[in-house]
PDB file of N, CA and C in Angstrom:
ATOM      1  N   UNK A   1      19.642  12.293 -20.943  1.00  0.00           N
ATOM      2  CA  UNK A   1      19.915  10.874 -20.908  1.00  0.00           C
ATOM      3  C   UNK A   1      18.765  10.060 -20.345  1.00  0.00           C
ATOM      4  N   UNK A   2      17.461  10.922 -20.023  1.00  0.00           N
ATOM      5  CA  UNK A   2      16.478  10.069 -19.485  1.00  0.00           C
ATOM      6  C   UNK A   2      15.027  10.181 -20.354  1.00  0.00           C
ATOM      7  N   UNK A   3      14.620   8.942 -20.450  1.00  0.00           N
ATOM      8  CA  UNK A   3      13.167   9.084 -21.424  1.00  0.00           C
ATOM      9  C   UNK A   3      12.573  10.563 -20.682  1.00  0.00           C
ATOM     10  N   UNK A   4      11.643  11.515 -21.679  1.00  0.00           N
ATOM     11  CA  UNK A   4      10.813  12.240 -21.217  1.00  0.00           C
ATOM     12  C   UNK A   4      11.386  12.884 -19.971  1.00  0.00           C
ATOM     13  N   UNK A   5      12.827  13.272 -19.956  1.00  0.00           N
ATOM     14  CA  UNK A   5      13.109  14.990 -20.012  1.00  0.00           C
ATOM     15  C   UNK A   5      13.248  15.724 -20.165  1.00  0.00           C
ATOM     16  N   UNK A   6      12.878  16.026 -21.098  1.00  0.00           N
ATOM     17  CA  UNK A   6      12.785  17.286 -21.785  1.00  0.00           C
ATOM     18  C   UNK A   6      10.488  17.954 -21.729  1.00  0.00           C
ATOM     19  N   UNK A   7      10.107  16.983 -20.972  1.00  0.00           N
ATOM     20  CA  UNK A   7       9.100  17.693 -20.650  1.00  0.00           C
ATOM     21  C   UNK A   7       8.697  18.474 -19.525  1.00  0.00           C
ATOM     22  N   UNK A   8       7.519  18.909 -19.834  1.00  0.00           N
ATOM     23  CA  UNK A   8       7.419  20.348 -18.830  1.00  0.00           C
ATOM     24  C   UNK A   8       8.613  21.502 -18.697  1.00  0.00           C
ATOM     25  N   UNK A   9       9.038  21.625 -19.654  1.00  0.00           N
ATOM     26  CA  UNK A   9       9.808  22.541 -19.422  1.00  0.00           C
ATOM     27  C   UNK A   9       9.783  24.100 -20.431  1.00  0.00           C
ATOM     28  N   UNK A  10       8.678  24.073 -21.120  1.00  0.00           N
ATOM     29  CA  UNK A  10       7.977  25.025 -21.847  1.00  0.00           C
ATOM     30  C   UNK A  10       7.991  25.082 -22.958  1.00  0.00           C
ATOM     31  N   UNK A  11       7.938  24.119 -23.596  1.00  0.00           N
ATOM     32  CA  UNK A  11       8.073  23.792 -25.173  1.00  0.00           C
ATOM     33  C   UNK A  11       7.004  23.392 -25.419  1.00  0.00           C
ATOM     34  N   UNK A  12       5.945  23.288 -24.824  1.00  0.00           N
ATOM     35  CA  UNK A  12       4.462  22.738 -24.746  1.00  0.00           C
ATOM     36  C   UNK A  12       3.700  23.645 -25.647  1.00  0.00           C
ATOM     37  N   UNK A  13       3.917  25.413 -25.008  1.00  0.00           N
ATOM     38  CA  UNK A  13       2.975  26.390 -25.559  1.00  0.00           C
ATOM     39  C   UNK A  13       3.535  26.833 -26.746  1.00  0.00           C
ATOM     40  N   UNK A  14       5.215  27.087 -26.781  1.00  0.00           N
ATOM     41  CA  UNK A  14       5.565  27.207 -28.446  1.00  0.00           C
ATOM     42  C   UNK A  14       5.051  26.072 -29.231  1.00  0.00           C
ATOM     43  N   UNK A  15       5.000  24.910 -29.061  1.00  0.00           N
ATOM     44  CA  UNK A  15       4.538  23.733 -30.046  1.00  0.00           C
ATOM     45  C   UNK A  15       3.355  24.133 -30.522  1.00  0.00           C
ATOM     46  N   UNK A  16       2.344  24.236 -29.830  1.00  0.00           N
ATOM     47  CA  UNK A  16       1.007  24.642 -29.667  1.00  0.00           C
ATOM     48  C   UNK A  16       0.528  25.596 -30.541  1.00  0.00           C
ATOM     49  N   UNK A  17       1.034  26.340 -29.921  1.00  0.00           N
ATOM     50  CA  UNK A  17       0.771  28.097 -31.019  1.00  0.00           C
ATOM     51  C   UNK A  17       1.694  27.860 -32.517  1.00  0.00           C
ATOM     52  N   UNK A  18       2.262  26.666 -32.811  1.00  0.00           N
ATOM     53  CA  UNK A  18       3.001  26.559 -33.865  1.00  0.00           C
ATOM     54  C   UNK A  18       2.235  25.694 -34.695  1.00  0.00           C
ATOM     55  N   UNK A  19       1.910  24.710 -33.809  1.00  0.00           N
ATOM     56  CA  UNK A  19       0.958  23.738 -35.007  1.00  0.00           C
ATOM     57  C   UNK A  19      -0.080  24.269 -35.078  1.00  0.00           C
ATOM     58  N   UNK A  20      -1.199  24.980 -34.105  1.00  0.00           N
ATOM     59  CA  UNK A  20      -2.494  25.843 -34.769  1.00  0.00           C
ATOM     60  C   UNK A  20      -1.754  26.543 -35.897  1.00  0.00           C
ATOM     61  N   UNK A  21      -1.026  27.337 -35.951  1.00  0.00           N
ATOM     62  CA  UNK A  21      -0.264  28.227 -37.539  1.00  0.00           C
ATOM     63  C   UNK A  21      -0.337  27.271 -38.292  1.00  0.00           C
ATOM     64  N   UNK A  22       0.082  25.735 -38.006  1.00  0.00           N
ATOM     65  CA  UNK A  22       0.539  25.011 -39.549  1.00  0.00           C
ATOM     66  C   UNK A  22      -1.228  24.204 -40.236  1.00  0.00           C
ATOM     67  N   UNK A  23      -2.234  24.787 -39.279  1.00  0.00           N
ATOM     68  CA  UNK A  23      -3.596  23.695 -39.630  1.00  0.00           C
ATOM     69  C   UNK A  23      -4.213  24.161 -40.567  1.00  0.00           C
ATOM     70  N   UNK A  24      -3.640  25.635 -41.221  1.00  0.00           N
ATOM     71  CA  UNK A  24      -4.491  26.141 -42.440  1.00  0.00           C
ATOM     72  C   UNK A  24      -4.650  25.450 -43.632  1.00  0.00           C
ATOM     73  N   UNK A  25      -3.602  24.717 -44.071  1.00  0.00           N
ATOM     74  CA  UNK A  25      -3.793  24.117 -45.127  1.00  0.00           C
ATOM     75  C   UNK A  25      -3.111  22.198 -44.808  1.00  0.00           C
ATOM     76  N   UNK A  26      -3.701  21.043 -46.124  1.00  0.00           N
ATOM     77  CA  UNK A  26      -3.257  20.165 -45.661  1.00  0.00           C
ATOM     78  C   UNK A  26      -1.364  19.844 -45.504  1.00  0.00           C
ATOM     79  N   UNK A  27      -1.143  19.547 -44.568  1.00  0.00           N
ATOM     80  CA  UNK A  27       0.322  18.938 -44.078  1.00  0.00           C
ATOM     81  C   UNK A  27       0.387  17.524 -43.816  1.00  0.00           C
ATOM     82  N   UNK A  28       1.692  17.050 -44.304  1.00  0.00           N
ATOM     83  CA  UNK A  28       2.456  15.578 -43.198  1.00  0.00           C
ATOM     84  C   UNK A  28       2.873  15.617 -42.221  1.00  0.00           C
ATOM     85  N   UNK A  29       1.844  14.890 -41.351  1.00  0.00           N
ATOM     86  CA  UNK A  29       2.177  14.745 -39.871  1.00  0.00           C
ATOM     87  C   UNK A  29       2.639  13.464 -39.807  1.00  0.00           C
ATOM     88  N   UNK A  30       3.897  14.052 -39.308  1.00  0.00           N
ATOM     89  CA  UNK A  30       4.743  12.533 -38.812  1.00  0.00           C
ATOM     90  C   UNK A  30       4.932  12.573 -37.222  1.00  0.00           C
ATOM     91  N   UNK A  31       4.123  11.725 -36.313  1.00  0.00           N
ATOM     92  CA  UNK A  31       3.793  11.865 -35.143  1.00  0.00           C
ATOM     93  C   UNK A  31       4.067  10.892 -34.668  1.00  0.00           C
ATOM     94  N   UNK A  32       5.761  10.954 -33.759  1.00  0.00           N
ATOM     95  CA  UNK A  32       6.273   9.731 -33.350  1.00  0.00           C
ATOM     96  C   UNK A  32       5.859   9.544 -31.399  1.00  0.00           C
ATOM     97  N   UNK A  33       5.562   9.072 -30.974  1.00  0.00           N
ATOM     98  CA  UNK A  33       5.044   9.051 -29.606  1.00  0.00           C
ATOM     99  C   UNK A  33       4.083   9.709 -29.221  1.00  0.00           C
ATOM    100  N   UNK A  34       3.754   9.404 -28.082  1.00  0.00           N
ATOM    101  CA  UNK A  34       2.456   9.654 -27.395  1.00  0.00           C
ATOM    102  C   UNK A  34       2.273  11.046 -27.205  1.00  0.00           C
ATOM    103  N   UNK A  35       3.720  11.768 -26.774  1.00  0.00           N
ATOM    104  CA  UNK A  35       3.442  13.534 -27.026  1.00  0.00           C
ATOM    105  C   UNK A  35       3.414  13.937 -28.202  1.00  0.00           C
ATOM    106  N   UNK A  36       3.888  13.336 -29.002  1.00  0.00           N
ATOM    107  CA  UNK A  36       3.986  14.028 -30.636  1.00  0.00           C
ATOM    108  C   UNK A  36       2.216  14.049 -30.896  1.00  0.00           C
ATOM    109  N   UNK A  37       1.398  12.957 -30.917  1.00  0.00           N
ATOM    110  CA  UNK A  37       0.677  12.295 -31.411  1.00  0.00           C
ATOM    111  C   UNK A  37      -1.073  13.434 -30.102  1.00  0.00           C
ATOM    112  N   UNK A  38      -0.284  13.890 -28.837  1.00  0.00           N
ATOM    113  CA  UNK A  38      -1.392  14.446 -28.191  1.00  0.00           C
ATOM    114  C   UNK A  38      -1.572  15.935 -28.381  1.00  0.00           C
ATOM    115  N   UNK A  39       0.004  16.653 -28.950  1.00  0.00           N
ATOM    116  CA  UNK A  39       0.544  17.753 -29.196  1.00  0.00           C
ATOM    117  C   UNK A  39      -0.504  17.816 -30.709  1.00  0.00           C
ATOM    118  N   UNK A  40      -0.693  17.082 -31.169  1.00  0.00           N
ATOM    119  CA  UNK A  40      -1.127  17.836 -32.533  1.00  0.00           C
ATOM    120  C   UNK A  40      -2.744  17.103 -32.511  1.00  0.00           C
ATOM    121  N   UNK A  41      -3.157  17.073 -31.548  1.00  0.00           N
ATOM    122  CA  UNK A  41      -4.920  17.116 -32.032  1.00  0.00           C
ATOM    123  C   UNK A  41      -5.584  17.988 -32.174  1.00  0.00           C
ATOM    124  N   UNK A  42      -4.804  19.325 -31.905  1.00  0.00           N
ATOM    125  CA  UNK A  42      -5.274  20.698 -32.363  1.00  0.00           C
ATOM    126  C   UNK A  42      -5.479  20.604 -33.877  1.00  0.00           C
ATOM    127  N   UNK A  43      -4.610  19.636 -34.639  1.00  0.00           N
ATOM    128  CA  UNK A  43      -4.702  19.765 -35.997  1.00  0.00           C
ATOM    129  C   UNK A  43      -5.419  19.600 -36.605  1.00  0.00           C
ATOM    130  N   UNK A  44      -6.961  19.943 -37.200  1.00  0.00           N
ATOM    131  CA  UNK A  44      -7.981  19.441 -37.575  1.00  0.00           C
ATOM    132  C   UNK A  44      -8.546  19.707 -38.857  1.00  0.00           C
ATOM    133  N   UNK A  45      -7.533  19.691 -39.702  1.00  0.00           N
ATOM    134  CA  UNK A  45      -7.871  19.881 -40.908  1.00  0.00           C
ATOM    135  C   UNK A  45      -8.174  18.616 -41.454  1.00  0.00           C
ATOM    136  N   UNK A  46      -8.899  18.869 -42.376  1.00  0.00           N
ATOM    137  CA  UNK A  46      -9.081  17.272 -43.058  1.00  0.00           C
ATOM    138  C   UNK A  46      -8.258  16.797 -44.133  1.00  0.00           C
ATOM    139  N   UNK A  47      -7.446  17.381 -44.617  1.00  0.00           N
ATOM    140  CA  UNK A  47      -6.883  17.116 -45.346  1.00  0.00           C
ATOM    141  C   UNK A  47      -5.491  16.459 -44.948  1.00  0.00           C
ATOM    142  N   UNK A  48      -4.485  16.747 -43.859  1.00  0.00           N
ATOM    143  CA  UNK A  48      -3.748  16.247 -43.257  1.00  0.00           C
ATOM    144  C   UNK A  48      -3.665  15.050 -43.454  1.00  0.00           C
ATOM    145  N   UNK A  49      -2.001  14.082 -43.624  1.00  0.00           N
ATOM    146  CA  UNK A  49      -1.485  13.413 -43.930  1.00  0.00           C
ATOM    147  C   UNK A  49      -1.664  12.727 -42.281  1.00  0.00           C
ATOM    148  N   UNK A  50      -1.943  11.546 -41.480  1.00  0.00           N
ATOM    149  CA  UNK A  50      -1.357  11.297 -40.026  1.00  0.00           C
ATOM    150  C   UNK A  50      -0.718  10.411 -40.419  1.00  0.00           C
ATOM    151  N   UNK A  51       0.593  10.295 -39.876  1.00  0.00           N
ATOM    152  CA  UNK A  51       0.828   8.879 -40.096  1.00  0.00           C
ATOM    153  C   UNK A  51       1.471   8.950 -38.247  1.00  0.00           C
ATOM    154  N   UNK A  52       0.818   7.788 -37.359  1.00  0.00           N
ATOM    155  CA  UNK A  52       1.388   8.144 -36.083  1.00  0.00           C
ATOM    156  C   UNK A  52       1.798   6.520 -35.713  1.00  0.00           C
ATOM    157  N   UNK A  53       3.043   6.670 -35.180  1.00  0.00           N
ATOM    158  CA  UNK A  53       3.176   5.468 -34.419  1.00  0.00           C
ATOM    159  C   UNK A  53       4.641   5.614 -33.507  1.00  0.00           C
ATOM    160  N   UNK A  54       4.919   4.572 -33.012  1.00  0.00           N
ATOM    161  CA  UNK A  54       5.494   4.979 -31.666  1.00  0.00           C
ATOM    162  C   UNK A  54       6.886   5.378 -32.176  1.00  0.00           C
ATOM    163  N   UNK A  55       7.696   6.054 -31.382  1.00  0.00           N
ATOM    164  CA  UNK A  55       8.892   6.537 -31.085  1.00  0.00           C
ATOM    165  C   UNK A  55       9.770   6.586 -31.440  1.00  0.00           C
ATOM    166  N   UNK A  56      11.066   6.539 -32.684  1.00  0.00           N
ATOM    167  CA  UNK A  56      11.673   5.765 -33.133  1.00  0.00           C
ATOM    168  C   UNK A  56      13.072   5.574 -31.708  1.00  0.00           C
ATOM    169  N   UNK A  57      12.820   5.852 -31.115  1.00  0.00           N
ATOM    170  CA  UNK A  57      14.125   5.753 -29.864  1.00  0.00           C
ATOM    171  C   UNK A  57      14.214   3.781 -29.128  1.00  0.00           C
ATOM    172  N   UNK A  58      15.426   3.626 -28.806  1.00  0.00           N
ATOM    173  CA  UNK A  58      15.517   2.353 -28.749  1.00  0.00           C
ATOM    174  C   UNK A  58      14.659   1.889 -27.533  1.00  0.00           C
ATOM    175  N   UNK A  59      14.153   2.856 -26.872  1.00  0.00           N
ATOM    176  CA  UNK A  59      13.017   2.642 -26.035  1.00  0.00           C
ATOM    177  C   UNK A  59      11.551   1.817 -26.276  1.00  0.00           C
ATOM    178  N   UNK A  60      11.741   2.383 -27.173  1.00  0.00           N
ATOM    179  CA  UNK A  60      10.112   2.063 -28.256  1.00  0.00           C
ATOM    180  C   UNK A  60       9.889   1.679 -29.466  1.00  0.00           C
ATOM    181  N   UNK A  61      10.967   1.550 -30.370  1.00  0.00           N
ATOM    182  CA  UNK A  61      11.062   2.046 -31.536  1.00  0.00           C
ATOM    183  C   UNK A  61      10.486  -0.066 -31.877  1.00  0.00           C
ATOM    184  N   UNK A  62      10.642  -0.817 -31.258  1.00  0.00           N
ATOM    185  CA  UNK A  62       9.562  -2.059 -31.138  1.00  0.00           C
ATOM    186  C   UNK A  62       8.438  -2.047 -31.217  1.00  0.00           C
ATOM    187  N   UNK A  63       8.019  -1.109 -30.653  1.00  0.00           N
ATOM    188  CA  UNK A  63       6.261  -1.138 -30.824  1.00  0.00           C
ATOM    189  C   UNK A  63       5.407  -0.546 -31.794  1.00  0.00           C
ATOM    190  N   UNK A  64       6.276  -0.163 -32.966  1.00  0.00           N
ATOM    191  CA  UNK A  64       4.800  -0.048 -34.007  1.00  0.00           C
ATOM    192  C   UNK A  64       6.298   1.432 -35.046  1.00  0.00           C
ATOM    193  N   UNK A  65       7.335   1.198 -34.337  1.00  0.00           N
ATOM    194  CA  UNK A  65       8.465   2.417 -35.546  1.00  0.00           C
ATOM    195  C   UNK A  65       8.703   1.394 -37.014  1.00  0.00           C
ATOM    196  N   UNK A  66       9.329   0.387 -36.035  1.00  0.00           N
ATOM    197  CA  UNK A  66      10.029  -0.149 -37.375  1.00  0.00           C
ATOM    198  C   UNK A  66       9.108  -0.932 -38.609  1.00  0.00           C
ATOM    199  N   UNK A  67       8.933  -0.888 -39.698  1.00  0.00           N
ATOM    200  CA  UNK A  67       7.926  -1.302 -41.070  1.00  0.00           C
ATOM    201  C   UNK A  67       7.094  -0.044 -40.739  1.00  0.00           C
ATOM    202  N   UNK A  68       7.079   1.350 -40.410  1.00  0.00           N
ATOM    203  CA  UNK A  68       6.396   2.180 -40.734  1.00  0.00           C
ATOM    204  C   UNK A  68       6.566   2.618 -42.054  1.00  0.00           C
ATOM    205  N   UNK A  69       7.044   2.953 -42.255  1.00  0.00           N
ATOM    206  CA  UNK A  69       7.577   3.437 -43.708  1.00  0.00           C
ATOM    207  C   UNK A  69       7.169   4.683 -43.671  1.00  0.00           C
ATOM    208  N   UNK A  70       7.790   5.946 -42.676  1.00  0.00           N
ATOM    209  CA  UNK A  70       6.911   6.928 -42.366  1.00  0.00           C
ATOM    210  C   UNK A  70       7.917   7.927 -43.953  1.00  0.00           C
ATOM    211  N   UNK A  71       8.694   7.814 -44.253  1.00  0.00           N
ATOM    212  CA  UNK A  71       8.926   8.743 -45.208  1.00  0.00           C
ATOM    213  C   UNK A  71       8.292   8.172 -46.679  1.00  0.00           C
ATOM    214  N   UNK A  72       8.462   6.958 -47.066  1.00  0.00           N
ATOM    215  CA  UNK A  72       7.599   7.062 -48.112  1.00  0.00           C
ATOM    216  C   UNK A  72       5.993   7.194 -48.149  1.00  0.00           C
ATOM    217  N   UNK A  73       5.621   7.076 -47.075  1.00  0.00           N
ATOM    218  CA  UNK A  73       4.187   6.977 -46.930  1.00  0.00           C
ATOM    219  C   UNK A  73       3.945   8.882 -47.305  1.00  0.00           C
ATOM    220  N   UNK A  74       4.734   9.634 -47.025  1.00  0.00           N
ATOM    221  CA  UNK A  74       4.891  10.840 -47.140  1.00  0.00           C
ATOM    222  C   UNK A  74       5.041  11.792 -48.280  1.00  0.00           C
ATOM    223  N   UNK A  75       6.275  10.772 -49.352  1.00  0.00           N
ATOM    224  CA  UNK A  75       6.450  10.739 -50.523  1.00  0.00           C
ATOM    225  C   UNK A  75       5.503  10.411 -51.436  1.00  0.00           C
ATOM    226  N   UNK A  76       4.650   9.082 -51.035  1.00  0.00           N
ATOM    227  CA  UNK A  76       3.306   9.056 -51.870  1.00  0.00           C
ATOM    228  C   UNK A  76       2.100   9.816 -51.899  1.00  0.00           C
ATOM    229  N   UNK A  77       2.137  10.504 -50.485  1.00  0.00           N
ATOM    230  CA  UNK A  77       1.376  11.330 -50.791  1.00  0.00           C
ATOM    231  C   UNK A  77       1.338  12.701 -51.055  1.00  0.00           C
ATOM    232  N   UNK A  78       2.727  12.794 -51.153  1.00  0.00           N
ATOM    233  CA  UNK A  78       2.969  14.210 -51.571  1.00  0.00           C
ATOM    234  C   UNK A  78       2.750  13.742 -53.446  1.00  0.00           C
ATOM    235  N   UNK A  79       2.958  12.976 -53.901  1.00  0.00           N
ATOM    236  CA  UNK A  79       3.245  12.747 -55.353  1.00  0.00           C
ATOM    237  C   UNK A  79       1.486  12.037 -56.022  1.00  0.00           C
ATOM    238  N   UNK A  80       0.978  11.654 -55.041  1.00  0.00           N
ATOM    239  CA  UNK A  80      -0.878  12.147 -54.959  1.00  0.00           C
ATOM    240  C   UNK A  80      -1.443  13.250 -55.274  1.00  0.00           C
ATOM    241  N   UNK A  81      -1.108  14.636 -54.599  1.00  0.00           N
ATOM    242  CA  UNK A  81      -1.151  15.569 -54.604  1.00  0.00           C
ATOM    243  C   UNK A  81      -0.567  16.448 -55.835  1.00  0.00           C
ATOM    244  N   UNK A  82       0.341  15.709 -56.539  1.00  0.00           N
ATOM    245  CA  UNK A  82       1.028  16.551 -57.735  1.00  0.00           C
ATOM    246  C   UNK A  82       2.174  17.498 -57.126  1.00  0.00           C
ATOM    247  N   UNK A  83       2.794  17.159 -56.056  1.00  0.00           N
ATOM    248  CA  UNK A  83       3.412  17.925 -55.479  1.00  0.00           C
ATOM    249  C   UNK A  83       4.572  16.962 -55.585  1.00  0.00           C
ATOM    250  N   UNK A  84       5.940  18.044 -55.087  1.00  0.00           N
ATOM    251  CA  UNK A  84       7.461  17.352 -55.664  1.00  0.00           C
ATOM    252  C   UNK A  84       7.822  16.033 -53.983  1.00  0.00           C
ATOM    253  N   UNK A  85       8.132  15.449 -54.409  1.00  0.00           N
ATOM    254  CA  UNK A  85       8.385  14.442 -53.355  1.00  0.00           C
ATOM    255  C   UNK A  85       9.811  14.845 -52.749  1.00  0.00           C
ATOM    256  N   UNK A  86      10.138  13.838 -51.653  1.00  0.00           N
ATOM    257  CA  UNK A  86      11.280  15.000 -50.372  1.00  0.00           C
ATOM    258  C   UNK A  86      12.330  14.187 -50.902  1.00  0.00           C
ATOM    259  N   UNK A  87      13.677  14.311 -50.715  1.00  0.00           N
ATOM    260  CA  UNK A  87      14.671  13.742 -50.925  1.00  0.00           C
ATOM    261  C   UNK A  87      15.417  13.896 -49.516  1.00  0.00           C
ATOM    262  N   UNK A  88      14.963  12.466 -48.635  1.00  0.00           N
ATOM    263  CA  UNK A  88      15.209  12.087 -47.309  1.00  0.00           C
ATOM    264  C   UNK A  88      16.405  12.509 -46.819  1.00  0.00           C
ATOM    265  N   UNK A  89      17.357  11.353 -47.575  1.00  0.00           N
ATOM    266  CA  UNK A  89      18.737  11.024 -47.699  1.00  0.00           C
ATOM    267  C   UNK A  89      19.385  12.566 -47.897  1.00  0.00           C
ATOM    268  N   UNK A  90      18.912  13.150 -48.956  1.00  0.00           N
ATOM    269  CA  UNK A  90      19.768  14.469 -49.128  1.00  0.00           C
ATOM    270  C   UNK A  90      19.607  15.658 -48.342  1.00  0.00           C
ATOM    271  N   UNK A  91      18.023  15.655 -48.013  1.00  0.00           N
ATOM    272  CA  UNK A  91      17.832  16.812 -47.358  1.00  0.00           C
ATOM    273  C   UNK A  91      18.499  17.507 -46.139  1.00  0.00           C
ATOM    274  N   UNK A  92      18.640  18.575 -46.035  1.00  0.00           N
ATOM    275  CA  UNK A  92      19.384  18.963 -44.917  1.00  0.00           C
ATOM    276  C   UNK A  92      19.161  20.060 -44.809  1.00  0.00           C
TER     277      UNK A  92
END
């Protein structure tokens, strides 16, 4: 129930050792806050999608969430690529 508790509590080094695995080839990074966004500068592929902006939580979600358009921005570039675009709404 409180911003940023769920840190330090060891989800740091699984993240870590998870996104170096995902930097082999290009991905969509959807990087909502300041940990999302410091957690993945390991990512250094060039090909990578960033799209980063703040938080969508009612905390933040004022400062730069809302007119992101972080799923179609995602969709276009998956459909750039020749690749099948996500189905938001349905996916699960």
């Amino acid at each position: 129930g409180q911003a940023g508790s769920h840190r330090r509590i060891g989800w740091q080094a699984l993240t870590g050792q998870i996104l170096r695995r995902l930097d082999d080839r290009p991905r969509a990074l959807i990087l909502w806050g300041k940990d999302a966004q410091t957690a993945a500068q390991s990512m250094t592929h060039p090909g990578h999608l960033r799209i980063e902006t703040a938080h969508p939580s009612p905390l933040s979600a004022r400062r730069g969430f809302f007119g992101s358009r972080p799923f179609s921005k995602v969709n276009n570039w998956l459909r750039s690529r020749g690749e099948q675009d996500i189905d938001w709404a349905g996916a699960r």
